[in-house]
N, C-alpha and C. Protein backbone atom coordinates (compact mmCIF):
# COMPACT_ATOMS: atom_id res chain seq x y z
N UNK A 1 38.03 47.78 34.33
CA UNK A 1 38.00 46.98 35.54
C UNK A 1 39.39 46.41 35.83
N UNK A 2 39.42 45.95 37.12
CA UNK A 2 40.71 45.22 37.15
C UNK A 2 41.92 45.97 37.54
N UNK A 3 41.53 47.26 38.71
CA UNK A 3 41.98 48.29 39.16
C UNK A 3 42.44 47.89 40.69
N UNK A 4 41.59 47.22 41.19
CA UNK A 4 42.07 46.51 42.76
C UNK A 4 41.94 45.37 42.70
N UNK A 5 43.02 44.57 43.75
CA UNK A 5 43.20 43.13 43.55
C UNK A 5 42.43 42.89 45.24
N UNK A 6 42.54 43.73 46.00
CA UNK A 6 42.09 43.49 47.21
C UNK A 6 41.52 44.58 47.98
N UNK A 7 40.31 44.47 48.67
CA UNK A 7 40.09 45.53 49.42
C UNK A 7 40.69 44.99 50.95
N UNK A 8 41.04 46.24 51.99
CA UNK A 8 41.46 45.74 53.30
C UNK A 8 40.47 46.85 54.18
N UNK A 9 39.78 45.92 54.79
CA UNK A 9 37.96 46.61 54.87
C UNK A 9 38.44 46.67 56.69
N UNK A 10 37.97 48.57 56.71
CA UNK A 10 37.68 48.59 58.31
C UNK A 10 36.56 47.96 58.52
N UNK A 11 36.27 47.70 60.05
CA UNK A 11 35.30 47.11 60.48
C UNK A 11 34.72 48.21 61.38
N UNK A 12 34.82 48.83 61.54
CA UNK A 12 34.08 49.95 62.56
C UNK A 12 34.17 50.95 61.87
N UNK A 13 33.63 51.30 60.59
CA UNK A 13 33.82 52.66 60.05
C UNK A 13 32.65 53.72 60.66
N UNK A 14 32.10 55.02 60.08
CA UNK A 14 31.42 55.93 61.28
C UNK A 14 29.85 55.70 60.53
N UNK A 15 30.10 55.93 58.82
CA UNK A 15 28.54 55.84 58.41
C UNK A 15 27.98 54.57 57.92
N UNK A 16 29.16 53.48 57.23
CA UNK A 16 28.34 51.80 57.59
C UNK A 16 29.27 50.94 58.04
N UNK A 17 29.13 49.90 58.55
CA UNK A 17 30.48 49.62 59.08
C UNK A 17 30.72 48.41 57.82
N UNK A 18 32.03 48.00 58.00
CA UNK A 18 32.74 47.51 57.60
C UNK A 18 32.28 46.04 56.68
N UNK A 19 31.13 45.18 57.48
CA UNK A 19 30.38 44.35 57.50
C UNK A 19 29.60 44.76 56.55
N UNK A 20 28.72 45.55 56.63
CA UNK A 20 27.67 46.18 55.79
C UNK A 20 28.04 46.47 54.48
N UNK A 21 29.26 47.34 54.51
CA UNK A 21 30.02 47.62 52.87
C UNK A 21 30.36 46.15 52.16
N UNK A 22 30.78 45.16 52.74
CA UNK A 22 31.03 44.03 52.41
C UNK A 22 29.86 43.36 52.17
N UNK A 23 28.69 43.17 52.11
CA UNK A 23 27.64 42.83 51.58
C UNK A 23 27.15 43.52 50.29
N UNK A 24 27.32 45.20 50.71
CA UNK A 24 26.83 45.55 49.59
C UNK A 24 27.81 45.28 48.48
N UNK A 25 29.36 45.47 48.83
CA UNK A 25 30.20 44.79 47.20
C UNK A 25 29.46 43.07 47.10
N UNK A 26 29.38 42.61 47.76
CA UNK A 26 29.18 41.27 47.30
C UNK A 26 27.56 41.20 46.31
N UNK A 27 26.88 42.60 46.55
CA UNK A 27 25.44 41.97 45.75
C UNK A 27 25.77 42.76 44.56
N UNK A 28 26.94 43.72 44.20
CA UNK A 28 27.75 44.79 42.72
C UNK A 28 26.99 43.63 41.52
N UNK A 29 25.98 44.42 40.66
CA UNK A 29 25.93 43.33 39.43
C UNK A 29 27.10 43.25 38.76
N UNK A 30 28.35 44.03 39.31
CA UNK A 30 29.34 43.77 38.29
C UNK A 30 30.10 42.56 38.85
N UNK A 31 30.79 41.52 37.96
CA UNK A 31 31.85 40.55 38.27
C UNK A 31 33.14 40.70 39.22
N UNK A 32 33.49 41.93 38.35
CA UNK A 32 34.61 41.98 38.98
C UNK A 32 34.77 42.54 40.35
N UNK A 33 33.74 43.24 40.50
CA UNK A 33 33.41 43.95 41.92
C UNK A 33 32.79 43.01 42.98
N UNK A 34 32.07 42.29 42.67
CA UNK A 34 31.79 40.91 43.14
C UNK A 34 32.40 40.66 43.71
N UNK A 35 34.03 40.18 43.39
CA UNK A 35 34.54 39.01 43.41
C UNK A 35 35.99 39.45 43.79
N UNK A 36 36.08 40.90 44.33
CA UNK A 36 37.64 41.41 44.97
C UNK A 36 37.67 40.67 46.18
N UNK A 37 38.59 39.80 46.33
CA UNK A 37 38.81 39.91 47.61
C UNK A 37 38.92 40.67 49.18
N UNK A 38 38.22 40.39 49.68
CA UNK A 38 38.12 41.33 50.92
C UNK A 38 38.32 40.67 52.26
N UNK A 39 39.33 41.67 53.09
CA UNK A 39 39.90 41.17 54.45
C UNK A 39 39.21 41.94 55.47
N UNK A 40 39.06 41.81 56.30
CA UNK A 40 38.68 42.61 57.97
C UNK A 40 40.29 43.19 58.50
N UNK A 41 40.03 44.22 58.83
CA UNK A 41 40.90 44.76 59.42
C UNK A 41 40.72 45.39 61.06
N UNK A 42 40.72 44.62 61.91
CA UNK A 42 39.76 45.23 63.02
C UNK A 42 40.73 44.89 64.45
N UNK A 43 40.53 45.49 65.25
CA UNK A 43 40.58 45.20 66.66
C UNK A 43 39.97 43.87 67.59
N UNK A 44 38.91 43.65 66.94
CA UNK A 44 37.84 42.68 67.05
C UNK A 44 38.17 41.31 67.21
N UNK A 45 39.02 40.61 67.60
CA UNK A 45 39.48 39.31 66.99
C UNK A 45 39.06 37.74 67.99
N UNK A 46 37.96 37.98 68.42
CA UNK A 46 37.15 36.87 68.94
C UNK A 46 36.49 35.93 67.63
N UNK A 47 36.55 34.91 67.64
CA UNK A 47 36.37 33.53 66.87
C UNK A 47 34.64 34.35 66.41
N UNK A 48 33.99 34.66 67.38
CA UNK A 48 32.53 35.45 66.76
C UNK A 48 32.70 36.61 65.53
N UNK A 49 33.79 37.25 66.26
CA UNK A 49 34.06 38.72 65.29
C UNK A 49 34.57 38.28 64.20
N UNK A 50 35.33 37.53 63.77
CA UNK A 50 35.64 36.71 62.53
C UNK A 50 34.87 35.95 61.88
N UNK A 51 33.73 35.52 62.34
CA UNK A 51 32.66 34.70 61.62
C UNK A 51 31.90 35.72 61.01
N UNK A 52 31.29 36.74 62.28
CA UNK A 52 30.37 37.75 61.23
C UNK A 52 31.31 38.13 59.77
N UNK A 53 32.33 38.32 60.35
CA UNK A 53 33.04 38.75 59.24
C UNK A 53 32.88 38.04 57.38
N UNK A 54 32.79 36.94 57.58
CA UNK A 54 33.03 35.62 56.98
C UNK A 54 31.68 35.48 56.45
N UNK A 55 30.30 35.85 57.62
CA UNK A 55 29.23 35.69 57.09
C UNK A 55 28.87 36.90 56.52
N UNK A 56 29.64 37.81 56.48
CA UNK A 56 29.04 38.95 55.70
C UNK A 56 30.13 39.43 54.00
N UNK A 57 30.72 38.02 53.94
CA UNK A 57 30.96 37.96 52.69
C UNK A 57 32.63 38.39 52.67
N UNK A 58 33.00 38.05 53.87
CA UNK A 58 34.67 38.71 53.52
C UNK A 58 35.36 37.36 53.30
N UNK A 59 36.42 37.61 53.10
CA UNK A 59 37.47 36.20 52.82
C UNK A 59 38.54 35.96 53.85
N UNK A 60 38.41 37.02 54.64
CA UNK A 60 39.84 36.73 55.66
C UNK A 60 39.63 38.23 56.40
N UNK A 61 40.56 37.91 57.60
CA UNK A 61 40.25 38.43 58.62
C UNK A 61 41.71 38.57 59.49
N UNK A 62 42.02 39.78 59.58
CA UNK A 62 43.26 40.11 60.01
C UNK A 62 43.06 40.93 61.17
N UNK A 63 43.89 40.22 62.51
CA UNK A 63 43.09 41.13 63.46
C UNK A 63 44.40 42.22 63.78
N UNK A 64 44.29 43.43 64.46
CA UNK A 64 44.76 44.64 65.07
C UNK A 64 45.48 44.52 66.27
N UNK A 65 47.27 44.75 66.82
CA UNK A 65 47.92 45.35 65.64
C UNK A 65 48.16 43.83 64.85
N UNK A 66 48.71 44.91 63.16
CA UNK A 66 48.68 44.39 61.99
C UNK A 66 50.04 43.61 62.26
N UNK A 67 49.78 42.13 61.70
CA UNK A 67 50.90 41.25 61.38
C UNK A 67 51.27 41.29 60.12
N UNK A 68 52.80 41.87 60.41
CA UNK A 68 53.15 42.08 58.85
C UNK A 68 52.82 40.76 58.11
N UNK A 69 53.33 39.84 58.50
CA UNK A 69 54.12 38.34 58.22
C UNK A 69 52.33 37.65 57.37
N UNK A 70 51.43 37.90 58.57
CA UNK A 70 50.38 37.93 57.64
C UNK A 70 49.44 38.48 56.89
N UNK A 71 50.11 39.57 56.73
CA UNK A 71 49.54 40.21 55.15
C UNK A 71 49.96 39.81 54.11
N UNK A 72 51.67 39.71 54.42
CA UNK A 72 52.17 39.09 53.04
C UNK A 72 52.07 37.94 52.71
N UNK A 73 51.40 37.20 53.66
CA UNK A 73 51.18 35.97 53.21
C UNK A 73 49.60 36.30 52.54
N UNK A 74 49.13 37.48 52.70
CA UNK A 74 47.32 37.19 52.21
C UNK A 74 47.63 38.12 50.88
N UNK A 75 48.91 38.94 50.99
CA UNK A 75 48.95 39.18 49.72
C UNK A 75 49.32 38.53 48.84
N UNK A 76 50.36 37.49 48.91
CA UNK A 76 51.08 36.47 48.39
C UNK A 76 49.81 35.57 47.95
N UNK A 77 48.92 35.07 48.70
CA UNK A 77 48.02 34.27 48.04
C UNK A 77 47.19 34.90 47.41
N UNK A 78 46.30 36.66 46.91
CA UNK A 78 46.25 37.07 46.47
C UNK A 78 46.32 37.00 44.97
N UNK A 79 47.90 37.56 45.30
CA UNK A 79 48.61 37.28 43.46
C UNK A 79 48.67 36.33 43.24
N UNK A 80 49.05 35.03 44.04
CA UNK A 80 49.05 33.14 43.65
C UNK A 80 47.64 33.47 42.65
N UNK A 81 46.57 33.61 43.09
CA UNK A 81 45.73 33.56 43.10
C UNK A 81 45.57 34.21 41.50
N UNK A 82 45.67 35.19 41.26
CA UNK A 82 45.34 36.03 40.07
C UNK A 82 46.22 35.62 39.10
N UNK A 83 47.64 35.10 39.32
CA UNK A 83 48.17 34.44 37.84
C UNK A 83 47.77 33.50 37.62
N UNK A 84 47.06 32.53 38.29
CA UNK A 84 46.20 31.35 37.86
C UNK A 84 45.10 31.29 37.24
N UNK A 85 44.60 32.95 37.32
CA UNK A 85 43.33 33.03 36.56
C UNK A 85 43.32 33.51 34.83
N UNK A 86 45.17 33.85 34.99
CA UNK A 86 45.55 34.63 33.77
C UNK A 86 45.96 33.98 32.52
């Protein structure tokens, strides 16, 4: 385990979308799969489209086109994140 630090989850994929995969990692009996962080990556970026997001178990929500400035900040808190657990 301990192979990805983050997933960066489409939201409109063709056979479940984006939302849906993000529920099913969140019910993984495993821990670590549990508990990857996961972003939205979408076009979508109405205050609604970010909540489903949020209610379907993601952690953040990056809307389309991609801001560099804030990825590296979601990667940056990311790793903050994982040497604190180390």
């Amino acid at each position: 385990d301990g192979a990805y630090d983050l997933i960066l989850m489409d939201v409109q994929m063709p056979v479940m979308n984006g939302r849906d995969a993000a529920r099913q990692i969140r019910k993984s009996g495993r821990d670590y799969v549990r508990n990857i962080p996961i972003y939205a990556m979408t076009a979508d970026a109405f205050a609604e489209d970010v909540q489903a997001c949020i209610d379907a178990g993601m952690d953040g929500h990056l809307s389309k086109p991609i801001d560099v400035k804030k990825i590296c900040e979601v990667l940056r808190t990311i790793k903050d994140n994982k040497e604190r657990e180390e």
